[in-house]
PDB file of N, CA and C in Angstrom:
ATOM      1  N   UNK A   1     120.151 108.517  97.981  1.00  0.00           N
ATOM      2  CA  UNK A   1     120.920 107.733  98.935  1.00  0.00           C
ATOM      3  C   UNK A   1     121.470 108.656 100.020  1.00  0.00           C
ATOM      4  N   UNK A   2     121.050 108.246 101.196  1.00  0.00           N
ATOM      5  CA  UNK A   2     121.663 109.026 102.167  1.00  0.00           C
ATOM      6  C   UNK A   2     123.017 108.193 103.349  1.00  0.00           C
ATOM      7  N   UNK A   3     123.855 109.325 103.570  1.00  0.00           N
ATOM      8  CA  UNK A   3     125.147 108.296 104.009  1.00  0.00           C
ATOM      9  C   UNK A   3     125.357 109.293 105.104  1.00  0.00           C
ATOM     10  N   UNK A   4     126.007 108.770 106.063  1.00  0.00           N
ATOM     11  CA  UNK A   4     126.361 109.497 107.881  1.00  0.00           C
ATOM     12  C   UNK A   4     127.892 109.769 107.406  1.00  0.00           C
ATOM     13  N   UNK A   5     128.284 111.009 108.150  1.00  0.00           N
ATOM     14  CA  UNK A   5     129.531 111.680 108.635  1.00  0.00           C
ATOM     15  C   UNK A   5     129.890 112.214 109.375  1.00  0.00           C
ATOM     16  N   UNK A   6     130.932 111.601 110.453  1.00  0.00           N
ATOM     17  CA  UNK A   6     131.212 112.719 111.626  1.00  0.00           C
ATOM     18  C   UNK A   6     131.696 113.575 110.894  1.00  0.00           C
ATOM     19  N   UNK A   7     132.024 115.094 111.339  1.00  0.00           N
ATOM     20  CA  UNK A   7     132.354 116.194 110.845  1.00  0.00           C
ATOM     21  C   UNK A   7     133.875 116.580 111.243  1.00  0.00           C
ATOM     22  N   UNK A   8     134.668 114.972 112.255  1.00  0.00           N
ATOM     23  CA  UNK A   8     136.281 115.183 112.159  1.00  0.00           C
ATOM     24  C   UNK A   8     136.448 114.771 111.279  1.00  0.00           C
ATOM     25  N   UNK A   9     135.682 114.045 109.972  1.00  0.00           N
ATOM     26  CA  UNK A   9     136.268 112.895 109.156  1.00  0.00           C
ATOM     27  C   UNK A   9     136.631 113.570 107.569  1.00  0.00           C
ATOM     28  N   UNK A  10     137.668 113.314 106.975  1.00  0.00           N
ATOM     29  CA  UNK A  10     137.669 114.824 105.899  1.00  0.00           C
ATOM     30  C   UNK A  10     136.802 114.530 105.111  1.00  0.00           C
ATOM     31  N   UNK A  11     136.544 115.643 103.959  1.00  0.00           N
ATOM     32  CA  UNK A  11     135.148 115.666 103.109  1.00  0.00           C
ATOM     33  C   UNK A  11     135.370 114.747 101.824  1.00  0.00           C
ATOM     34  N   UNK A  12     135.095 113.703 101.254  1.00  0.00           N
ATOM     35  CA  UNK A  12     135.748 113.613 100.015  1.00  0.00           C
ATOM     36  C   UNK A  12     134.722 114.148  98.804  1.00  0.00           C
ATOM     37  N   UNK A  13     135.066 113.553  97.736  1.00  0.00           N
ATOM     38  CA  UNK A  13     134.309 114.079  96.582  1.00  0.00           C
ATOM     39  C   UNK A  13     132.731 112.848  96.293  1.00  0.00           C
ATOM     40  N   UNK A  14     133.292 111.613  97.053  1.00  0.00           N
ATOM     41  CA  UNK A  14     132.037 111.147  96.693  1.00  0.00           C
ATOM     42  C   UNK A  14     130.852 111.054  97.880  1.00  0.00           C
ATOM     43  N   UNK A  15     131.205 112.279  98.702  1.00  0.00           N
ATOM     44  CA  UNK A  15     130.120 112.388  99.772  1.00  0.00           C
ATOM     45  C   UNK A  15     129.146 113.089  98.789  1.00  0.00           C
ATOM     46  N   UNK A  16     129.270 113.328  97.920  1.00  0.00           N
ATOM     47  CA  UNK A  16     128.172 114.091  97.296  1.00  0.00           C
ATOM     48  C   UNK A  16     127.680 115.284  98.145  1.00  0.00           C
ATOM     49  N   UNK A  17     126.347 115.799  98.172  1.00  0.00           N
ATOM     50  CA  UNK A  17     125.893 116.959  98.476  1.00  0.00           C
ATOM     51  C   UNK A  17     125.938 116.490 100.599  1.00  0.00           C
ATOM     52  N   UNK A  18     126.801 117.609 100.938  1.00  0.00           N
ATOM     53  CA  UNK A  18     127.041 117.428 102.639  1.00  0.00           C
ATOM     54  C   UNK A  18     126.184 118.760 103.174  1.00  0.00           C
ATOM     55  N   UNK A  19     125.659 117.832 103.947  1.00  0.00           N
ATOM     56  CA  UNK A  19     124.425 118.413 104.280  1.00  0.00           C
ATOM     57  C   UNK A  19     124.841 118.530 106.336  1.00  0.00           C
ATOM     58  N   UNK A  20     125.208 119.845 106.970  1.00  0.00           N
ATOM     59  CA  UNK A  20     125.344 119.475 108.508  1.00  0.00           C
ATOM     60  C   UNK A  20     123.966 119.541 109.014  1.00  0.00           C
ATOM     61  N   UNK A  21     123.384 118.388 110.102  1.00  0.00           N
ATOM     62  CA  UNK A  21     122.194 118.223 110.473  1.00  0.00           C
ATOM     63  C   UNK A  21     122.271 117.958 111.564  1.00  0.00           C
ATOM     64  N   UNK A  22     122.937 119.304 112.357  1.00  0.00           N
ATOM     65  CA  UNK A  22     123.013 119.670 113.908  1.00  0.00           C
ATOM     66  C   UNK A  22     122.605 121.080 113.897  1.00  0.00           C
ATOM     67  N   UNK A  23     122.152 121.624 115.509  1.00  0.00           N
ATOM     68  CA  UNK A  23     121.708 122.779 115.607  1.00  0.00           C
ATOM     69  C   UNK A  23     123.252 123.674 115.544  1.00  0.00           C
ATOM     70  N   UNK A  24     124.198 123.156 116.484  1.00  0.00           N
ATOM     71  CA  UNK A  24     125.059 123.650 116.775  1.00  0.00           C
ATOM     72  C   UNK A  24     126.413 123.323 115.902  1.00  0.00           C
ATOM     73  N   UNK A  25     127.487 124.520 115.434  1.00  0.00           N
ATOM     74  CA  UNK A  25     128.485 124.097 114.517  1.00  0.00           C
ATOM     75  C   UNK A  25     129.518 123.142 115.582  1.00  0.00           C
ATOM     76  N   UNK A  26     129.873 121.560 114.638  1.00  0.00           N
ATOM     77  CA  UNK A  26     131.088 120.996 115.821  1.00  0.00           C
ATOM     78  C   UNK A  26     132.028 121.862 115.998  1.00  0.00           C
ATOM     79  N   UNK A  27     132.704 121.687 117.690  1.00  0.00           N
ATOM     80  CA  UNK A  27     133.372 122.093 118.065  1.00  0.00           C
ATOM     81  C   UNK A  27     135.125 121.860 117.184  1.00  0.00           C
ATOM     82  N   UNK A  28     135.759 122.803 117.079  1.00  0.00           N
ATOM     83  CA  UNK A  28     137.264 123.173 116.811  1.00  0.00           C
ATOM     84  C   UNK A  28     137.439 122.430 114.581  1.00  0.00           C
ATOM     85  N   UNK A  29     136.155 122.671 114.268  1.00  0.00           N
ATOM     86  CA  UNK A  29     135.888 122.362 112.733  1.00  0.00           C
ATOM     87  C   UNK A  29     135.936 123.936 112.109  1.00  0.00           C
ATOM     88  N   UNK A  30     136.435 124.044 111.101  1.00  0.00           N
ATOM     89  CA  UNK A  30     136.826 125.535 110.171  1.00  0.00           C
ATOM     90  C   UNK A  30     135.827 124.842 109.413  1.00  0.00           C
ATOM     91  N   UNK A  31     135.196 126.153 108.627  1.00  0.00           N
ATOM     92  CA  UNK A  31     134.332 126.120 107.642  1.00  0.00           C
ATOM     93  C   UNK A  31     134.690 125.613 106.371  1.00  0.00           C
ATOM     94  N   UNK A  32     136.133 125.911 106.400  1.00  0.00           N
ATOM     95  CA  UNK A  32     136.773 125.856 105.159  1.00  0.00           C
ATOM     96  C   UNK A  32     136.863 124.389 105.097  1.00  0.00           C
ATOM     97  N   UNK A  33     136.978 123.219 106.207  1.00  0.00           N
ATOM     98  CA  UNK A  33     137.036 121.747 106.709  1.00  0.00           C
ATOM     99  C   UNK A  33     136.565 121.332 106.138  1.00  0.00           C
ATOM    100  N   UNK A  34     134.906 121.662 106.876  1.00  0.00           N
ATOM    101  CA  UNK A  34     133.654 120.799 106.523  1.00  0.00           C
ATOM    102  C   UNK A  34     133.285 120.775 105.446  1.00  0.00           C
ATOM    103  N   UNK A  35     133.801 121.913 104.602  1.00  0.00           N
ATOM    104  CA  UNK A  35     133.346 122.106 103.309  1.00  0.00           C
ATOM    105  C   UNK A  35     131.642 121.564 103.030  1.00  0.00           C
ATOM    106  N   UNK A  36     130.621 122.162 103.623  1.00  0.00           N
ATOM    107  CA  UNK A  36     129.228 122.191 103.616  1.00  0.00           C
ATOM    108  C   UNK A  36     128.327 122.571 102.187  1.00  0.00           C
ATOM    109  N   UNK A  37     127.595 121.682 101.926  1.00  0.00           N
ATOM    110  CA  UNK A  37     126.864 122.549 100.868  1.00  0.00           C
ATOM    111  C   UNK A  37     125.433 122.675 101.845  1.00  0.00           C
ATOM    112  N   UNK A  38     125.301 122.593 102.707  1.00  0.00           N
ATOM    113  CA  UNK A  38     124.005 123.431 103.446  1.00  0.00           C
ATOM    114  C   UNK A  38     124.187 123.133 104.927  1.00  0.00           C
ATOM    115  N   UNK A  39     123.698 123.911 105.461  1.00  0.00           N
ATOM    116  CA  UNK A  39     123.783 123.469 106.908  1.00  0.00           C
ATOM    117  C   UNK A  39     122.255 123.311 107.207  1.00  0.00           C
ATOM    118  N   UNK A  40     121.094 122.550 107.801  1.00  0.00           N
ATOM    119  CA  UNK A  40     119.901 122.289 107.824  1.00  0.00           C
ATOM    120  C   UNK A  40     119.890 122.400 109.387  1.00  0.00           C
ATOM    121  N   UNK A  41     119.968 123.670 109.435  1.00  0.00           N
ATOM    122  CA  UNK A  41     119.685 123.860 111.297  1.00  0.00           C
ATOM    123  C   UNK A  41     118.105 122.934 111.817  1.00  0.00           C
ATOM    124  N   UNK A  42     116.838 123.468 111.529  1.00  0.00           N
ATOM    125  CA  UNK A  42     116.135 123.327 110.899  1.00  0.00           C
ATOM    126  C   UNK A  42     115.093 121.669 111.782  1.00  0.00           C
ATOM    127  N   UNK A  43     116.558 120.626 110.682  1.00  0.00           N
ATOM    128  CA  UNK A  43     115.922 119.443 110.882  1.00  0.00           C
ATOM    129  C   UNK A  43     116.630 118.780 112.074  1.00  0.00           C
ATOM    130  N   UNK A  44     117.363 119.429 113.161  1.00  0.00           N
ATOM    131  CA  UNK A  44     117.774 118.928 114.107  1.00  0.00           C
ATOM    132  C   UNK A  44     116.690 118.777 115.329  1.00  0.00           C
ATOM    133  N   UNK A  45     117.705 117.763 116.239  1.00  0.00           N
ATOM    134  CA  UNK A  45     116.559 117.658 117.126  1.00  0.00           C
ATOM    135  C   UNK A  45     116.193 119.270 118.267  1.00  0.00           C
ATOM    136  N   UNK A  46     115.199 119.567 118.804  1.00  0.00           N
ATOM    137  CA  UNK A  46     115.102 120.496 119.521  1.00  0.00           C
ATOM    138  C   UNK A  46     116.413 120.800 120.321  1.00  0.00           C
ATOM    139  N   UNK A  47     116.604 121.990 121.099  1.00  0.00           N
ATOM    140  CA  UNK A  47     117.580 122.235 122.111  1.00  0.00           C
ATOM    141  C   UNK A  47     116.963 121.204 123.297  1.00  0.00           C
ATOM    142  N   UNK A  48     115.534 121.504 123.796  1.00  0.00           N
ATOM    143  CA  UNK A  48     115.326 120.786 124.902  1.00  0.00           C
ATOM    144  C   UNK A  48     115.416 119.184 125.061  1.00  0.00           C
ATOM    145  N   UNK A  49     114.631 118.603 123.352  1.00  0.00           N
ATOM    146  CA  UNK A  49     114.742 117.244 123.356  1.00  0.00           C
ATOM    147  C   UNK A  49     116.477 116.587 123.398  1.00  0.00           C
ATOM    148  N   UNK A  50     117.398 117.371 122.944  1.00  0.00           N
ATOM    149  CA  UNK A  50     118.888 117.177 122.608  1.00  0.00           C
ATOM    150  C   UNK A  50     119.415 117.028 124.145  1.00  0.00           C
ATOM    151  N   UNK A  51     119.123 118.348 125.128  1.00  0.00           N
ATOM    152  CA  UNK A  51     119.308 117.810 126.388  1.00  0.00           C
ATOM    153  C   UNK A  51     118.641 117.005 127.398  1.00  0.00           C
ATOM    154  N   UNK A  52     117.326 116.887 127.033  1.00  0.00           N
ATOM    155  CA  UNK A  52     116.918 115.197 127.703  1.00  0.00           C
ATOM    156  C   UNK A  52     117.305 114.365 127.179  1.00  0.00           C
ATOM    157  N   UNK A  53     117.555 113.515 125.948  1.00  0.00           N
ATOM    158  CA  UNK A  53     118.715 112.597 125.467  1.00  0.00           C
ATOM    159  C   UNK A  53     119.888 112.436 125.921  1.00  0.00           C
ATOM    160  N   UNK A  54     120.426 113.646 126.073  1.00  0.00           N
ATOM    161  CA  UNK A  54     122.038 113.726 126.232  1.00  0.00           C
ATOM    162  C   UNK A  54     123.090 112.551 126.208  1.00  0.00           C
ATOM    163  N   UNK A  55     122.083 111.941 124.581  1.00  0.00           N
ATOM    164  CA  UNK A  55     122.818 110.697 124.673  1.00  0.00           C
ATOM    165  C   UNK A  55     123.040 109.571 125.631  1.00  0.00           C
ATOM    166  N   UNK A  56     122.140 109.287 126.011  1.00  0.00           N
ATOM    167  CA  UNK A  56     121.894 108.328 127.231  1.00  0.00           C
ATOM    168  C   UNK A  56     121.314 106.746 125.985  1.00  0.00           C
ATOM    169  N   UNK A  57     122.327 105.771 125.732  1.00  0.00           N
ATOM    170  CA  UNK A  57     121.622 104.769 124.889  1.00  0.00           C
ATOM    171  C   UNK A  57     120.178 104.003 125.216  1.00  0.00           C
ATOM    172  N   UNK A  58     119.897 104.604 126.422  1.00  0.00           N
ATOM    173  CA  UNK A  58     119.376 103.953 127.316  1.00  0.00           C
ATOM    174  C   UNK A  58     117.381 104.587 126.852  1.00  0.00           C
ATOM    175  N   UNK A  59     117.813 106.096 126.487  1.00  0.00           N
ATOM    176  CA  UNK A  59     116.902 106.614 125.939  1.00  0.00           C
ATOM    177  C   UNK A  59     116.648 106.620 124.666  1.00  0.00           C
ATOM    178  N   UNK A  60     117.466 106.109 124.015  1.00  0.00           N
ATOM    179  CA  UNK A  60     117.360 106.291 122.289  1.00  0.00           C
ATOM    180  C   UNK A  60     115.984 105.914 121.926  1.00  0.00           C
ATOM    181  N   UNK A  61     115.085 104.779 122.111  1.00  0.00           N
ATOM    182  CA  UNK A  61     113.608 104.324 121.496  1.00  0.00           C
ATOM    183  C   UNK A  61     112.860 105.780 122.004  1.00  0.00           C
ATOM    184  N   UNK A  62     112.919 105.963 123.192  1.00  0.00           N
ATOM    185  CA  UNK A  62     112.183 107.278 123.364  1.00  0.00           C
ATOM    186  C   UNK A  62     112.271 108.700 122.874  1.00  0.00           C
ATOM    187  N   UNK A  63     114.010 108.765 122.792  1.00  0.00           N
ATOM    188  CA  UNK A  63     114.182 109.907 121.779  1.00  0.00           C
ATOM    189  C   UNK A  63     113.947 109.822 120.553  1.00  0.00           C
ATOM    190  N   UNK A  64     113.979 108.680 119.869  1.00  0.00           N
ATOM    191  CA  UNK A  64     113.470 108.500 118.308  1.00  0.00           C
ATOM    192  C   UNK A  64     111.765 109.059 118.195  1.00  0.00           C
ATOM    193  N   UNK A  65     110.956 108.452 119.177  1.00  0.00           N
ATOM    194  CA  UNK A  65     109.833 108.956 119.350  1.00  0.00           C
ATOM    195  C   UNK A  65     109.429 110.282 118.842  1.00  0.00           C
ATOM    196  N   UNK A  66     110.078 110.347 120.233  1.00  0.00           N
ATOM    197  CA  UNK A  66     110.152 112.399 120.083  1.00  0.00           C
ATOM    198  C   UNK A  66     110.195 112.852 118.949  1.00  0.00           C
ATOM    199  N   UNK A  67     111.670 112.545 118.708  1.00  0.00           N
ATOM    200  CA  UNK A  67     112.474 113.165 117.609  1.00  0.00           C
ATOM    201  C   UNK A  67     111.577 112.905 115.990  1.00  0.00           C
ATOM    202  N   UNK A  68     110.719 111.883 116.114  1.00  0.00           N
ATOM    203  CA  UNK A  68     109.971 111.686 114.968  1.00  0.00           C
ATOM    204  C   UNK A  68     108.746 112.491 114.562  1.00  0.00           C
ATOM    205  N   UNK A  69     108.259 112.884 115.877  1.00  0.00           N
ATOM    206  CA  UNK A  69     107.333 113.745 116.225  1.00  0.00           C
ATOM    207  C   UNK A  69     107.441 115.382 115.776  1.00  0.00           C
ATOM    208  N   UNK A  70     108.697 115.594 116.210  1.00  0.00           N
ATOM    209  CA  UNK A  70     108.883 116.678 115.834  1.00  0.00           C
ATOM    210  C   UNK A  70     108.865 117.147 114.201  1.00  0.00           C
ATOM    211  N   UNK A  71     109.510 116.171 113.896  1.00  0.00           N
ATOM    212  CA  UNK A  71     109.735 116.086 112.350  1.00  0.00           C
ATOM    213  C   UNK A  71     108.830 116.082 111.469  1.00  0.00           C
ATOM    214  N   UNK A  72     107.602 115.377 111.812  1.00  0.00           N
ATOM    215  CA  UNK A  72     106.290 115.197 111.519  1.00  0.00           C
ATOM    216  C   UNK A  72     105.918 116.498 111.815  1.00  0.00           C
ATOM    217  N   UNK A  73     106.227 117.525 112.367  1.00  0.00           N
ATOM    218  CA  UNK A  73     105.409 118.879 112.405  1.00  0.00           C
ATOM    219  C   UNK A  73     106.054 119.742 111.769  1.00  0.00           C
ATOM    220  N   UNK A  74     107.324 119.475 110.976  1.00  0.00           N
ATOM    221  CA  UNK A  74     107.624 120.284 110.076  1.00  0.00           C
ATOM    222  C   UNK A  74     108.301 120.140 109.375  1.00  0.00           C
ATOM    223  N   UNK A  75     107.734 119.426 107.867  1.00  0.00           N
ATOM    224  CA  UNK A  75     107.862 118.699 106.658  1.00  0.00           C
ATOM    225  C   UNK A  75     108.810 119.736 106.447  1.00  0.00           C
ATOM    226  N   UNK A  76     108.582 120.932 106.109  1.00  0.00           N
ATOM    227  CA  UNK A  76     109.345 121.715 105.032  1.00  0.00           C
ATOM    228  C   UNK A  76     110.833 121.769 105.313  1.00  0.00           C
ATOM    229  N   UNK A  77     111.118 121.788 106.507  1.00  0.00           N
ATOM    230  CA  UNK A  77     112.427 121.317 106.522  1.00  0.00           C
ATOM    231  C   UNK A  77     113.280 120.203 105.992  1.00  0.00           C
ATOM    232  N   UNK A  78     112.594 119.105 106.464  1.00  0.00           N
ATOM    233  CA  UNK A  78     113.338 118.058 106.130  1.00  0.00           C
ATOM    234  C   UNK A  78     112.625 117.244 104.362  1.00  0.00           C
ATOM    235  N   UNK A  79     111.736 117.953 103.828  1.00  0.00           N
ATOM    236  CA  UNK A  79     111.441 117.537 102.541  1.00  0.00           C
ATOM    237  C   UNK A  79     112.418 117.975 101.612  1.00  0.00           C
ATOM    238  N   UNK A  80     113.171 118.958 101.351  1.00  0.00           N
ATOM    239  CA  UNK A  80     114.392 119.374 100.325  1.00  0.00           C
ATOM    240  C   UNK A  80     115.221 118.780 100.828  1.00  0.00           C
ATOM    241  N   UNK A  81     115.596 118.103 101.733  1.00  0.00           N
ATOM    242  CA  UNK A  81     116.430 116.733 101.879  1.00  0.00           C
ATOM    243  C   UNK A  81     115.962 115.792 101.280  1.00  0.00           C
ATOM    244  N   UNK A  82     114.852 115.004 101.810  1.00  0.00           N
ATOM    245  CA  UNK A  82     114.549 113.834 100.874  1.00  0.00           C
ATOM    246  C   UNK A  82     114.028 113.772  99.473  1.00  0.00           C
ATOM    247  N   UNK A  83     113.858 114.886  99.079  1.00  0.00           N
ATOM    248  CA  UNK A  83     114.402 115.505  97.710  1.00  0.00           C
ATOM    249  C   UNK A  83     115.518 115.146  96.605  1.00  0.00           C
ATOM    250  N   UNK A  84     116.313 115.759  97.909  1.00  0.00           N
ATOM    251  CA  UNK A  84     117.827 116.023  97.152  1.00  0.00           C
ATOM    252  C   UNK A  84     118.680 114.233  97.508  1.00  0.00           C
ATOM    253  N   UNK A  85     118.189 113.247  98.539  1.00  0.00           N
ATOM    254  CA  UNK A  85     118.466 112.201  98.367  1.00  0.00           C
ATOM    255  C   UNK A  85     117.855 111.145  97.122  1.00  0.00           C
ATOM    256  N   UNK A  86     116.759 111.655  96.736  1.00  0.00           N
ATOM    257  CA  UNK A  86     116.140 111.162  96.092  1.00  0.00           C
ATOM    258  C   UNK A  86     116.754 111.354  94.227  1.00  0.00           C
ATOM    259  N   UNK A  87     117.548 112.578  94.355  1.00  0.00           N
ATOM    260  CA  UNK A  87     118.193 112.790  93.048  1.00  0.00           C
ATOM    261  C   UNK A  87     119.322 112.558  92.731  1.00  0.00           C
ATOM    262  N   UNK A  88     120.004 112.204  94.063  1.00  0.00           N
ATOM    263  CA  UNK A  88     121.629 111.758  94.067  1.00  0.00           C
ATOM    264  C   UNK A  88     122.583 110.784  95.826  1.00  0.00           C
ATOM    265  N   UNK A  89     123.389 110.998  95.857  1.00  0.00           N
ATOM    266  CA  UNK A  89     124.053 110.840  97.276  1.00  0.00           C
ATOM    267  C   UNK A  89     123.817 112.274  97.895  1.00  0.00           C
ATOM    268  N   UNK A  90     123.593 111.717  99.214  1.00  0.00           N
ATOM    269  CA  UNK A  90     123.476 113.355 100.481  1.00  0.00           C
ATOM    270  C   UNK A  90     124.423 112.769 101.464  1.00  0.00           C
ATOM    271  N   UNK A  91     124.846 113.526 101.866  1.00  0.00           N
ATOM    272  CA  UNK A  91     125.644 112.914 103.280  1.00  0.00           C
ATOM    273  C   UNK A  91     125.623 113.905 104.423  1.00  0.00           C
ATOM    274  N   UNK A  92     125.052 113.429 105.828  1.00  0.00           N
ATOM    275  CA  UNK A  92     124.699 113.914 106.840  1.00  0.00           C
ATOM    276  C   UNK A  92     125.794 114.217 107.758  1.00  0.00           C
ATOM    277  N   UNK A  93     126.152 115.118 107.875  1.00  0.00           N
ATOM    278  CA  UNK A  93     127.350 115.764 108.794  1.00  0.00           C
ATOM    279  C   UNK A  93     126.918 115.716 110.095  1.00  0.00           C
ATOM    280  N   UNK A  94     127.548 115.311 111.112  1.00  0.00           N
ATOM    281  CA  UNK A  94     127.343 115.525 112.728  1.00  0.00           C
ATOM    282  C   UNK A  94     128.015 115.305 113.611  1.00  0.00           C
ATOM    283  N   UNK A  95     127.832 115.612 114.532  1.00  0.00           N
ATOM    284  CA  UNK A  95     129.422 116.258 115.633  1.00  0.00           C
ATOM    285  C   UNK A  95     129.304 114.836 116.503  1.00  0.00           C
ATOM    286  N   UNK A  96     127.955 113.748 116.546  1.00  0.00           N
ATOM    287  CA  UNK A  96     128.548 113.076 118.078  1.00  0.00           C
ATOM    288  C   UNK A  96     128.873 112.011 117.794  1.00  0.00           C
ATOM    289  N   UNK A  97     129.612 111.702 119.124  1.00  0.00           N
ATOM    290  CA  UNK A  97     130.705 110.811 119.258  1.00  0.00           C
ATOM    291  C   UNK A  97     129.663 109.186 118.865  1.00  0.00           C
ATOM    292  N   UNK A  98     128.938 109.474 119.612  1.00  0.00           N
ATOM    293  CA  UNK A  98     128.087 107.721 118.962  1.00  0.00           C
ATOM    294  C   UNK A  98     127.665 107.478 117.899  1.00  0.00           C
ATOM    295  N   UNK A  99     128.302 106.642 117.365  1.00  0.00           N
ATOM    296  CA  UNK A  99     128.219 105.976 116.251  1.00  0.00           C
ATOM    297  C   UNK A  99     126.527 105.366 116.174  1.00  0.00           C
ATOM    298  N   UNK A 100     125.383 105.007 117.016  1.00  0.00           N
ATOM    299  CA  UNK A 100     124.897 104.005 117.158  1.00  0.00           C
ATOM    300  C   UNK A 100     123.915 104.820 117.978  1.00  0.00           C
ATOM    301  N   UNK A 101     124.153 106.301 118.249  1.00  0.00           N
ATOM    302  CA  UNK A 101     122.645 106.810 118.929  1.00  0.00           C
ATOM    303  C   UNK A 101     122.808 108.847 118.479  1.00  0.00           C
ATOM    304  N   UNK A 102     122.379 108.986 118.138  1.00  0.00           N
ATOM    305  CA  UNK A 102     122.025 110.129 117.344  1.00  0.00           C
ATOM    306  C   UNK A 102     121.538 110.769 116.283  1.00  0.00           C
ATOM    307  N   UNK A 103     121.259 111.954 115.926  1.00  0.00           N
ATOM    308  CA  UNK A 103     120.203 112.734 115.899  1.00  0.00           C
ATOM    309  C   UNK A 103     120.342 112.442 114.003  1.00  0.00           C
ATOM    310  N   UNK A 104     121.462 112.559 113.775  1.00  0.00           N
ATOM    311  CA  UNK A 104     121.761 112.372 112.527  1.00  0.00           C
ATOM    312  C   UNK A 104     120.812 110.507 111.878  1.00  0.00           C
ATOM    313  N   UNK A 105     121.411 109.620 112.763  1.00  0.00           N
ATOM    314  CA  UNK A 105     121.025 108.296 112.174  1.00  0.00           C
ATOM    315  C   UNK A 105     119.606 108.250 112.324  1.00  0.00           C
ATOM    316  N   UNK A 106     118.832 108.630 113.492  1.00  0.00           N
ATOM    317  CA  UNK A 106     117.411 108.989 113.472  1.00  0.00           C
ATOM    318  C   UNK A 106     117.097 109.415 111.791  1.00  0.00           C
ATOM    319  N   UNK A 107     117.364 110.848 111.956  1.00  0.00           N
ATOM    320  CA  UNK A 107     117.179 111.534 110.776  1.00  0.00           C
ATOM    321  C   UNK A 107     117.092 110.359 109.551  1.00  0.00           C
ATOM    322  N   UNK A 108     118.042 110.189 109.680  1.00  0.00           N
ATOM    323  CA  UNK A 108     118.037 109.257 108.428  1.00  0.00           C
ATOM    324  C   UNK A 108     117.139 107.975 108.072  1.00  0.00           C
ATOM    325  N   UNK A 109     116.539 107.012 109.193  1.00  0.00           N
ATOM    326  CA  UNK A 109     116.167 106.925 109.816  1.00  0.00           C
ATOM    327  C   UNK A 109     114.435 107.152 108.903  1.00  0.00           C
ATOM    328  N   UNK A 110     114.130 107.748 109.823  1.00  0.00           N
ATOM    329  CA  UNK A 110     112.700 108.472 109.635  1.00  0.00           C
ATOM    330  C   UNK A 110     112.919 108.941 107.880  1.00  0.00           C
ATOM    331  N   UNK A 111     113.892 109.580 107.264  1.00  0.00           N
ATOM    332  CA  UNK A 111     113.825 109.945 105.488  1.00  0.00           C
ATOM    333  C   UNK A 111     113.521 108.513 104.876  1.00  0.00           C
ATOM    334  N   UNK A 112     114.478 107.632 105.392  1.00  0.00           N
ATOM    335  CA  UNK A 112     114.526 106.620 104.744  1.00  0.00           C
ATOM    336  C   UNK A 112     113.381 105.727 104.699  1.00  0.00           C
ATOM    337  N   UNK A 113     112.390 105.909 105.981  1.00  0.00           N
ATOM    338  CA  UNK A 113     111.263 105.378 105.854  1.00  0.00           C
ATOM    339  C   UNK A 113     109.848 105.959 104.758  1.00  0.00           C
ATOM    340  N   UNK A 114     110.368 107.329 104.356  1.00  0.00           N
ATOM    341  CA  UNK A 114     109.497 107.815 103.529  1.00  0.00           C
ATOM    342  C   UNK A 114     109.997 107.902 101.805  1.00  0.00           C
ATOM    343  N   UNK A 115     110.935 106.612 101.503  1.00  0.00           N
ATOM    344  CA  UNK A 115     111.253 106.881  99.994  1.00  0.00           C
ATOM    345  C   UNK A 115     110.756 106.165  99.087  1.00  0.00           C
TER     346      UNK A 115
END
């Protein structure tokens, strides 16, 4: 089972295994906060695809595209995720403000279509 988290929101115990699935650490968050059990640099979206998005809702079908594409070229990242959802709760850590267009719900998204 996989579940979304902004990374202002505190950690509890039944987020299960917190997984951050951004390139970049959120801004003004202590390590000690987020309390992370992995950070998956990895399965984020590119630097370049992240700034043609720049969150524009307007682009989201096209950034999912992308963003699916990419993912599709490199299983090994994002397979010990759908792994580790597959054996318990995961919960996806991420810094942006939209609830309703980002890299994280994609993510999830695209795992969830392969369980």
């Amino acid at each position: 089972m996989i579940r979304l988290k902004r990374a202002y929101e505190p950690a509890v115990a039944s987020d299960g295994r917190r997984v951050l699935v951004e390139r970049l650490w959120p801004r003004g968050v202590t390590k000690e906060r987020l309390r992370l059990d992995a950070w998956a640099k990895d399965v984020a979206p590119s630097p370049a695809l992240r700034r043609w998005f720049g969150h524009d809702p307007r682009r989201w079908t096209e950034f999912r595209r992308r963003y699916f594409a990419e993912l599709r070229a490199k299983a090994s990242a994002w397979k010990p995720l759908l792994a580790a959802a597959r054996r318990g709760r995961v919960t996806f850590i991420y810094a942006a403000r939209d609830l309703e267009h980002n890299g994280a719900l994609a993510l999830k998204a695209f795992l969830e279509a392969r369980t």
